[in-house]
Structure formats: structure tokens, C-alpha cells
C-alpha atoms as a PDB file:
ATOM      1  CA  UNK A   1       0.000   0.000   0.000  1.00  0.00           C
ATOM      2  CA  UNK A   2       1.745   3.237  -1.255  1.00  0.00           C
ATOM      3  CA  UNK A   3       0.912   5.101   1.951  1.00  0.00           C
ATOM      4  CA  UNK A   4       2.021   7.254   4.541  1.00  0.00           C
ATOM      5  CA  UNK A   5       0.461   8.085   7.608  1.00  0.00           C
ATOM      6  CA  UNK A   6       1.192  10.886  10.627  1.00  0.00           C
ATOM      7  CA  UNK A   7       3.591   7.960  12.352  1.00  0.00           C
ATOM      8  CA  UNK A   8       5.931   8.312   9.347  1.00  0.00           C
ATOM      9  CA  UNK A   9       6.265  12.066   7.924  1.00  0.00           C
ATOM     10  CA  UNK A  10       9.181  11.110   5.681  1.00  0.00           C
ATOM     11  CA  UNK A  11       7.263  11.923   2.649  1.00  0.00           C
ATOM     12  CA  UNK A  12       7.564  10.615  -1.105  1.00  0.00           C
ATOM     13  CA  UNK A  13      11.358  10.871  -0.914  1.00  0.00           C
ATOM     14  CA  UNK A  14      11.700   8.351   1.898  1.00  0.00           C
ATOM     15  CA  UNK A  15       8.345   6.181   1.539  1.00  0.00           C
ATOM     16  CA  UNK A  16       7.490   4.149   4.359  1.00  0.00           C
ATOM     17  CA  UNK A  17       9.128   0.362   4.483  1.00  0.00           C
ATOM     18  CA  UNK A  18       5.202  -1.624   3.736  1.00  0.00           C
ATOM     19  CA  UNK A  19       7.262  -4.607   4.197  1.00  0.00           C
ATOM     20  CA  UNK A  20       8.199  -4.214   7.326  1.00  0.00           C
ATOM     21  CA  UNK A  21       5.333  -2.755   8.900  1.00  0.00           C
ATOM     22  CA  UNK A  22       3.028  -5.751   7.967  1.00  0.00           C
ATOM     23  CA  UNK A  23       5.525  -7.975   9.418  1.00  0.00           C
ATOM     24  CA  UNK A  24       5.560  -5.644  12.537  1.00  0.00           C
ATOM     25  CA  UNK A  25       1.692  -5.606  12.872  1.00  0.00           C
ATOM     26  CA  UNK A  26      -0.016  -7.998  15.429  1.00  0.00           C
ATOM     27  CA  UNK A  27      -3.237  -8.231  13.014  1.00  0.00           C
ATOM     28  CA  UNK A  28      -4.202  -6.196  10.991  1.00  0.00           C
ATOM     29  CA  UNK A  29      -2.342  -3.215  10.113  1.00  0.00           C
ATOM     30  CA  UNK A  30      -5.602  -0.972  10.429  1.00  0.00           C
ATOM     31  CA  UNK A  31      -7.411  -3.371  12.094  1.00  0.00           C
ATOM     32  CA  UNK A  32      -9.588  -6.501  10.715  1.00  0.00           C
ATOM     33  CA  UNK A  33     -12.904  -4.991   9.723  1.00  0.00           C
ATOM     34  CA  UNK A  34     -13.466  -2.831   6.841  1.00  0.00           C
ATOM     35  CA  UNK A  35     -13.934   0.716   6.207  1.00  0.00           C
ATOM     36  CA  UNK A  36     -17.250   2.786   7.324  1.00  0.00           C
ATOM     37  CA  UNK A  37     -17.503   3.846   4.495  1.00  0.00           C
ATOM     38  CA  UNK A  38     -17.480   0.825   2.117  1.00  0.00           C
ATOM     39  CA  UNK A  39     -20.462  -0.871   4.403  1.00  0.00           C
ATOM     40  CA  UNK A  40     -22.196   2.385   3.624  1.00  0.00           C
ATOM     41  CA  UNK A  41     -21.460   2.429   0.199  1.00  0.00           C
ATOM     42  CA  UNK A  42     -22.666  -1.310  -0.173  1.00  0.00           C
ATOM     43  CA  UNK A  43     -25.871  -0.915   1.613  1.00  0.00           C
ATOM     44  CA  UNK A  44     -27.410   1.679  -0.801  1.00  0.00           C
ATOM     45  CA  UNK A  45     -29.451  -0.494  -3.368  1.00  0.00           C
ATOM     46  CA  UNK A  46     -28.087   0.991  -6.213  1.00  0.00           C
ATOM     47  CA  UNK A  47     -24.258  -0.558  -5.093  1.00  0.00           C
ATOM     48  CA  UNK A  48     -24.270  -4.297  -5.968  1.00  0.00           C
ATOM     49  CA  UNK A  49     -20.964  -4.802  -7.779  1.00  0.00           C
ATOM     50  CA  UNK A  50     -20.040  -8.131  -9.435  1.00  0.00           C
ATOM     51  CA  UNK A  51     -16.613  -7.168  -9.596  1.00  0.00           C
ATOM     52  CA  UNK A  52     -14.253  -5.044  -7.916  1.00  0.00           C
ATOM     53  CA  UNK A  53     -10.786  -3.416  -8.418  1.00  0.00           C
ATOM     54  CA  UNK A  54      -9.247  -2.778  -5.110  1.00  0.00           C
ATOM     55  CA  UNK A  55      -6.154   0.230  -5.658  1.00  0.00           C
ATOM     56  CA  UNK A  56      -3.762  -0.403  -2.374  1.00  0.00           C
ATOM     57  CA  UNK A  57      -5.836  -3.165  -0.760  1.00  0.00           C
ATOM     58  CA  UNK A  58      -3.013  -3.743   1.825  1.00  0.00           C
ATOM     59  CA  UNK A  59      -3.397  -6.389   4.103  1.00  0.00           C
ATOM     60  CA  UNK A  60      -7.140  -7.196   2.657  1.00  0.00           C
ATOM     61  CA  UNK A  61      -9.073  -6.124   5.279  1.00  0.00           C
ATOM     62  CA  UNK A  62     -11.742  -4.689   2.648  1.00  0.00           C
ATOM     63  CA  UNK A  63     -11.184  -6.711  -0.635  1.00  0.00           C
ATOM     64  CA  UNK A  64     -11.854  -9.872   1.584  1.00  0.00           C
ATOM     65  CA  UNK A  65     -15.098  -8.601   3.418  1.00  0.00           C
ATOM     66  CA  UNK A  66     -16.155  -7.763  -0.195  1.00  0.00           C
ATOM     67  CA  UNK A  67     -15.322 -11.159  -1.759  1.00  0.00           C
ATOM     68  CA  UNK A  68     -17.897 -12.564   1.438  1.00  0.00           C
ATOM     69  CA  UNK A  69     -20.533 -10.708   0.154  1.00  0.00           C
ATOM     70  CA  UNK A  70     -20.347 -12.081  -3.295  1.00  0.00           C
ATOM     71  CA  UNK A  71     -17.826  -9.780  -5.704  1.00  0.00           C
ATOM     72  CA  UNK A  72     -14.999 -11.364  -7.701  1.00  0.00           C
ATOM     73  CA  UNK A  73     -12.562  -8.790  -6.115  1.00  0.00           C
ATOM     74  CA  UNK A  74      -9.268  -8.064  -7.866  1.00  0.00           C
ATOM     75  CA  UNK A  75      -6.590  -6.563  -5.337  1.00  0.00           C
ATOM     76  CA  UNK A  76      -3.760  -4.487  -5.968  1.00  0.00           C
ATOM     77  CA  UNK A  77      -0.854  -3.269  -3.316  1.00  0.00           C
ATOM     78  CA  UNK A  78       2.674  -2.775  -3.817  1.00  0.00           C
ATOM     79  CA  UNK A  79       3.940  -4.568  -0.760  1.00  0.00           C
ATOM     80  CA  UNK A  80       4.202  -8.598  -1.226  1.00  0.00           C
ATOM     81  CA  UNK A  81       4.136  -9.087   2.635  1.00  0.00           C
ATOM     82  CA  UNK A  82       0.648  -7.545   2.373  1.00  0.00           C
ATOM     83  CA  UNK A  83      -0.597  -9.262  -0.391  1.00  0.00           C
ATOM     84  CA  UNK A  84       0.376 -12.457   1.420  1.00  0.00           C
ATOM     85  CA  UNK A  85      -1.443 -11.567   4.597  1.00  0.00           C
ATOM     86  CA  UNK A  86      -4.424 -10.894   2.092  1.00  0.00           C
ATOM     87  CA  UNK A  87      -4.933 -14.561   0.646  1.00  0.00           C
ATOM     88  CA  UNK A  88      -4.354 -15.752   4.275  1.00  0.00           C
ATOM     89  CA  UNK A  89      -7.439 -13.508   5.439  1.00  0.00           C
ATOM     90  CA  UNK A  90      -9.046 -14.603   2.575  1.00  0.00           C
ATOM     91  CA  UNK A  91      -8.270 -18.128   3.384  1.00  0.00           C
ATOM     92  CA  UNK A  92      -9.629 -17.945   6.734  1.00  0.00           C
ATOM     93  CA  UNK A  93     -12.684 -16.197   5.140  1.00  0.00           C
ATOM     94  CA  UNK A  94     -13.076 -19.245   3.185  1.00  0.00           C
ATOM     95  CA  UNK A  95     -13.346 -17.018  -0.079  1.00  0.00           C
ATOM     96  CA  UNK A  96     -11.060 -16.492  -3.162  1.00  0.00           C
ATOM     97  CA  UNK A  97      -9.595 -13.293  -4.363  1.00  0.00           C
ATOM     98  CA  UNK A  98      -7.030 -11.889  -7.091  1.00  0.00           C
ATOM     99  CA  UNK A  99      -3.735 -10.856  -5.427  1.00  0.00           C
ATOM    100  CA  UNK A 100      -1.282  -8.847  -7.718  1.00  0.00           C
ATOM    101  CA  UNK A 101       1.735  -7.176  -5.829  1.00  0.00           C
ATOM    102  CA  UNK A 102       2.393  -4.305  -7.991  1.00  0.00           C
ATOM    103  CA  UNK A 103       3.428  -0.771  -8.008  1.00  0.00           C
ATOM    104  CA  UNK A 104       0.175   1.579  -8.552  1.00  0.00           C
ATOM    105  CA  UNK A 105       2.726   3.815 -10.374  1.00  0.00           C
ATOM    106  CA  UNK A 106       3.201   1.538 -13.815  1.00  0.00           C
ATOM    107  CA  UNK A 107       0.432  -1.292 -12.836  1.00  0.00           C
ATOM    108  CA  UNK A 108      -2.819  -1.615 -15.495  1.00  0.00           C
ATOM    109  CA  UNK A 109      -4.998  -4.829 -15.795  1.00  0.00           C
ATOM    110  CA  UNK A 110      -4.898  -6.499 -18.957  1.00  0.00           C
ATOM    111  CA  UNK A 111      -6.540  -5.266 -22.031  1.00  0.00           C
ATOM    112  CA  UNK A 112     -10.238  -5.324 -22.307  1.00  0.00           C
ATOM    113  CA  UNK A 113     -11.096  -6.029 -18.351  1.00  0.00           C
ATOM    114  CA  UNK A 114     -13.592  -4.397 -17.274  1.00  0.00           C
ATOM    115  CA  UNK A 115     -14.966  -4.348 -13.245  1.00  0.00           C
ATOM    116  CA  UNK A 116     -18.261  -3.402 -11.738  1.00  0.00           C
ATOM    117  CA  UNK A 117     -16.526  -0.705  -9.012  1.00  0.00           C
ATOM    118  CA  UNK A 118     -13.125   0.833  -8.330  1.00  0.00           C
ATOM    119  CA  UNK A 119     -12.276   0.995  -4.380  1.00  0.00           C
ATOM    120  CA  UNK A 120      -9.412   3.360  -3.352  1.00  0.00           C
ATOM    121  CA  UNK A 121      -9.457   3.588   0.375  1.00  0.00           C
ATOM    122  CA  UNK A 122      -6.682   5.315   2.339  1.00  0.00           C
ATOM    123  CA  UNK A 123      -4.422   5.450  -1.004  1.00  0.00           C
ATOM    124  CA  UNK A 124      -2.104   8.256   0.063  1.00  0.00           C
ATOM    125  CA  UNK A 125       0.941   8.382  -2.515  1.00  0.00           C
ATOM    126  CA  UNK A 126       2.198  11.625  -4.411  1.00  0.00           C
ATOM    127  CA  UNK A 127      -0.615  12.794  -6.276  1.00  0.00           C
ATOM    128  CA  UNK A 128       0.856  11.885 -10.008  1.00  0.00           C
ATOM    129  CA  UNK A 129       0.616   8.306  -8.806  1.00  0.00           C
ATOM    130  CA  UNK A 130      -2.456   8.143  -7.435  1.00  0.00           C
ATOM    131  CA  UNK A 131      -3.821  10.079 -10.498  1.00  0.00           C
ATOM    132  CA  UNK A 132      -2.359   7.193 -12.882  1.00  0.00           C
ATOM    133  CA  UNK A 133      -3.999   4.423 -11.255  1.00  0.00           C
ATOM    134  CA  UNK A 134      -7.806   6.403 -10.530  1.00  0.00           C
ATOM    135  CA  UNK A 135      -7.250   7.302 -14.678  1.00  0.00           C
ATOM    136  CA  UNK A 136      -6.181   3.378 -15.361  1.00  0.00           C
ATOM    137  CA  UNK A 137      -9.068   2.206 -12.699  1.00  0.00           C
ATOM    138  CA  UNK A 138     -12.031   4.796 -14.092  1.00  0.00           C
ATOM    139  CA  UNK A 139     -10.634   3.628 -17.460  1.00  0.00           C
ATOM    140  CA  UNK A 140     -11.617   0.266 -16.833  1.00  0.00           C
ATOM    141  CA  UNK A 141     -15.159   0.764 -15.012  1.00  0.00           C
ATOM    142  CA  UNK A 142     -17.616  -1.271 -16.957  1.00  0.00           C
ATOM    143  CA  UNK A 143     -20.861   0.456 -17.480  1.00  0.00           C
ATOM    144  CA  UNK A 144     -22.477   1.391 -14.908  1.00  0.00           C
ATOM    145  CA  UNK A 145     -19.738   0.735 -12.700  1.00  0.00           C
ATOM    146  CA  UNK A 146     -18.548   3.056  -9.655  1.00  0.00           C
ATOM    147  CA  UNK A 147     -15.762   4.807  -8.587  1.00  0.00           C
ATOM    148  CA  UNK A 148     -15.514   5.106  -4.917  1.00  0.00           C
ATOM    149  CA  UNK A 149     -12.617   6.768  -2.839  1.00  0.00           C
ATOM    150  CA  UNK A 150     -12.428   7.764   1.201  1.00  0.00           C
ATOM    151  CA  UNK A 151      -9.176   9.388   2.212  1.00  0.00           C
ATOM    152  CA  UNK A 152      -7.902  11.992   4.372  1.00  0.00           C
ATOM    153  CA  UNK A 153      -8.762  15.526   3.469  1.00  0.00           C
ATOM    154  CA  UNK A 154      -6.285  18.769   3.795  1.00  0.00           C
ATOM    155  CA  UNK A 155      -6.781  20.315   6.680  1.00  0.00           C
ATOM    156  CA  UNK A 156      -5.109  24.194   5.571  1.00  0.00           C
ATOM    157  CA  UNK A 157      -3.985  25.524   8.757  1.00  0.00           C
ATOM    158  CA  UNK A 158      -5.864  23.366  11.032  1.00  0.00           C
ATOM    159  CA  UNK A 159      -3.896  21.044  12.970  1.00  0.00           C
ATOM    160  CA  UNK A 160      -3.994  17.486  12.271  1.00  0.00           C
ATOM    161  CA  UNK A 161      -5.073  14.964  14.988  1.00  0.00           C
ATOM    162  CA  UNK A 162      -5.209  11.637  12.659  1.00  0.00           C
ATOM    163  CA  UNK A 163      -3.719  11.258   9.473  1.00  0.00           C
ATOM    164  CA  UNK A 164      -0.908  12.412   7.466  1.00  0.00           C
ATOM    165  CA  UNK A 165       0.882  15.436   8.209  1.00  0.00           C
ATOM    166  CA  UNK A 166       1.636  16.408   5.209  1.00  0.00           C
ATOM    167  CA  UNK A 167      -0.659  18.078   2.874  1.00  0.00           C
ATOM    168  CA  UNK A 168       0.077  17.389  -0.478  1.00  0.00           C
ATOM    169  CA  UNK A 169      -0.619  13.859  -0.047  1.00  0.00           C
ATOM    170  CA  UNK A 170      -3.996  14.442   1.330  1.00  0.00           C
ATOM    171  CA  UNK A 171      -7.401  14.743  -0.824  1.00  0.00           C
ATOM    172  CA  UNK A 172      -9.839  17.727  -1.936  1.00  0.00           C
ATOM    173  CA  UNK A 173     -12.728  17.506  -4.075  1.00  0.00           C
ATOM    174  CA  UNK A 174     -11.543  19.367  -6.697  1.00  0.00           C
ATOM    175  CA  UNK A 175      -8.750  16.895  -7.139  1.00  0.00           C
ATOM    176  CA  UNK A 176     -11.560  13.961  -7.352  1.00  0.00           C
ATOM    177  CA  UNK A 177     -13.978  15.993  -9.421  1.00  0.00           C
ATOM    178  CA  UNK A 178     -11.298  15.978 -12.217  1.00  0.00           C
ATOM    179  CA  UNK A 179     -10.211  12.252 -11.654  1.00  0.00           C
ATOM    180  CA  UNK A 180     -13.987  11.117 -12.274  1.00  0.00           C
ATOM    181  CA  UNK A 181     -14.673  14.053 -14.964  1.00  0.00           C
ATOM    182  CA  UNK A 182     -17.468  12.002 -17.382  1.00  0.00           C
ATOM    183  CA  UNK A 183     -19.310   9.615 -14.391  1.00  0.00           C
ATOM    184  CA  UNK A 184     -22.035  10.567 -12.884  1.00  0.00           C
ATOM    185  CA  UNK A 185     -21.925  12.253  -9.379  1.00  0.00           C
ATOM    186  CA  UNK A 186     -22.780  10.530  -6.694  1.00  0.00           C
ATOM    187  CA  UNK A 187     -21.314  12.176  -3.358  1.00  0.00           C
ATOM    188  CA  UNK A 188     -18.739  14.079  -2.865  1.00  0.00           C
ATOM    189  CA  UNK A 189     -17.931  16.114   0.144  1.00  0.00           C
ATOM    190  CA  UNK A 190     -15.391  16.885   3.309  1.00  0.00           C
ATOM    191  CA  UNK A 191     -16.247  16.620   6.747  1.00  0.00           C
ATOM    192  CA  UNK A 192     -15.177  14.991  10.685  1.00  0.00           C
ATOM    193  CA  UNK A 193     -15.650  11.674  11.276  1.00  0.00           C
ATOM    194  CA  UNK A 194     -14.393   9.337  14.275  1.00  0.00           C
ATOM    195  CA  UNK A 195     -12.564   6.420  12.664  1.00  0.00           C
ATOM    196  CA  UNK A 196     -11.172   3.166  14.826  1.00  0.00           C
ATOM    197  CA  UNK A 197      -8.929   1.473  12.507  1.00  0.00           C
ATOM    198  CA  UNK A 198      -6.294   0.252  14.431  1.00  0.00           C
ATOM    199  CA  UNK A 199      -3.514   2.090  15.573  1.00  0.00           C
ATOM    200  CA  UNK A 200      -3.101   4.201  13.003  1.00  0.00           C
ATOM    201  CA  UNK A 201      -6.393   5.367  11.960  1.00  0.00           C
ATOM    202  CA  UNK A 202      -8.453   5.918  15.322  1.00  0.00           C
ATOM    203  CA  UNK A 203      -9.617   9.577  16.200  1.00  0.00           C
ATOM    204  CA  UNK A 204     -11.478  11.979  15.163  1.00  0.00           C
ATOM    205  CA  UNK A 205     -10.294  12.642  11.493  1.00  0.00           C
ATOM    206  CA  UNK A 206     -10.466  15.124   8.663  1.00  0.00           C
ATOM    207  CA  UNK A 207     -11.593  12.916   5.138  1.00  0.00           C
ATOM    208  CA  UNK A 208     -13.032  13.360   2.168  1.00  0.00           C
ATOM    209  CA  UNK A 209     -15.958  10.803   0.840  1.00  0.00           C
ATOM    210  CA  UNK A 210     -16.504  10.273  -2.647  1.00  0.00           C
ATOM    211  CA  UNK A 211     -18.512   8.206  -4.853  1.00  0.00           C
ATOM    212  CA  UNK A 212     -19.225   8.832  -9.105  1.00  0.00           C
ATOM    213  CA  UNK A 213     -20.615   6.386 -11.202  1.00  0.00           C
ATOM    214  CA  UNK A 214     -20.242   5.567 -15.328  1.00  0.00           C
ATOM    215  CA  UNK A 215     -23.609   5.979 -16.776  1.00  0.00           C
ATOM    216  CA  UNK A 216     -25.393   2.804 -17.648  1.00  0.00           C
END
């Protein structure tokens, strides 16, 4: 997962060491149920996904709870230690899901695949990378299909309590709004929310939701 977080400022020119923090985590590396947001996402009846792309799935604490509610779930993350830990959750899960270690930076599924939604949660990488693979991921959105993306949001001068310290690798709309320029709207918007994670995500937090769809 191509991500930094406020326990490592280093920034882009000394990314965090993925490998070695999976290794390091007793369970999951943000804990072992999904995101908020993705159960919310999935419980609107217009959300029922056959397939899903997964950018930065890390450990697979999302793909996986996916993949038990019925999608064929493709996952993507750049560290192998984390991919591994996925198919052992998914294992235990008793369901099957696509692993690919790759780097979000030069990765693209093959020609002609097409997926039902496009999950990006928590995928905080320099913004030229992240804008490749949401371009390569919308690209590949089969009719219909959504585009969904929770991350955290800059803060300006407010302090920051949970999350990454620095800015530039944090989210605004406007950034979003371009990335999904063509789908159809869904949500978008900025706001507080509590978030218990694991370690590294629990607090109140400043994120941005978002959620565009292809038309039919």
C-alpha cells in the first residue's frame, strides 16, 4: 500500500518500508474490519458490484469482506508481505480473491477487463501516482460501474489529529472531481468523522468521501 500516515512524515522521498510494517503488525495493520464507508457504500441499493478493483488493498481487510458478500474482487498493493497476509485472510474467510503485488505507479490490468466498481481507500501516494492508477481504474469501469474513494482531506492551517501530516498527499474535491470528470456524481464532500482502525487510523479525522458512477 503506497501510503504514509502521521507515524511516518518522511514523505515521497523516503516512503514508508510496507514490508516491514506488515511484518511488525499484530493483526491487521488498520485493524480486521473494513472501512465505514465501504459498508455504507454497499448498503445503498443501487451498489451491488459483481466485480471489484481494489487500488492499495493492503493487508485485505476490505477486498476480503467484499469477496464474502459475493464480488470477484481483484486486489492491488505494492507490498508482497501484504498481499500475502491478504490470501491468508481470505483463506480464513473461506473465499477467493485476485492478489497482484504491484506498483500503482506503472500497474494496469490487462486489455479489455472491465470491473463493476473501483475501491481506493486510504491510497495516500504523491498525487501523479495516485492520479495514474484512478485514470487506469475509471478507465476500466464497466458500465455502470462506480468509482468510490475515502481518504484523508487537507486540513489548511488546522492542525492534524489523525492522518498524514503532510498536505500534499492528502485529498480535496476538486482533485476527485477531475479524476472522475465524465461519471455521474454521486457524493462528494469533506467533513469529521471518528474512525477506529487500528492504531493508526483511530480519532477523530479530517476525510473526504466520494462516490461517481459511469452511466449505464
Amino acid at each position: 500500500m503506497p501510503h504514509a500516515d502521521r507515524n511516518d512524515d518522511r514523505g515521497r522521498d523516503h516512503p514508508p518500508d510496507w514490508n516491514a510494517r506488515y511484518r511488525a503488525a499484530r493483526g491487521g495493520l488498520y485493524g480486521d474490519h473494513p472501512c465505514e464507508y465501504l459498508r455504507m457504500i454497499r448498503a445503498r441499493a443501487d451498489f451491488a458490484p459483481r466485480s471489484v478493483l481494489m487500488l492499495g488493498d493492503g493487508d485485505g481487510r476490505n477486498g476480503t469482506w467484499l469477496a464474502r458478500h459475493g464480488a470477484t474482487v481483484t486486489g492491488v498493493d505494492l507490498s508482497p508481505v501484504a498481499s500475502q497476509r491478504a490470501r491468508e485472510r481470505d483463506r480464513e474467510a473461506g473465499v477467493s480473491a485476485r492478489r497482484i503485488t504491484a506498483d500503482l505507479a506503472d500497474w494496469s490490468p490487462p486489455a479489455g477487463e472491465r470491473y463493476d466498481a473501483a475501491v481506493a481507500l486510504y491510497l495516500h501516494c504523491a498525487p501523479e501516482i495516485r492520479g495514474r492508477a484512478f485514470a487506469v481504474a475509471i478507465a476500466a469501469l464497466a458500465p455502470g460501474g462506480w468509482f468510490v474513494v475515502e481518504g484523508f482531506a487537507k486540513t489548511g492551517e488546522r492542525p492534524v489529529t489523525v492522518g498524514l501530516p503532510d498536505q500534499r498527499l492528502r485529498y480535496d474535491l476538486a482533485e476527485l472531481e477531475a479524476a472522475a470528470a465524465g461519471l455521474e456524481l454521486i457524493e462528494a464532500f469533506t467533513g469529521r468523522c471518528r474512525l477506529d482502525d487500528g492504531a493508526h487510523h483511530r480519532g477523530l479525522a479530517e476525510v473526504a468521501r466520494f462516490a461517481a458512477r459511469r452511466p449505464p
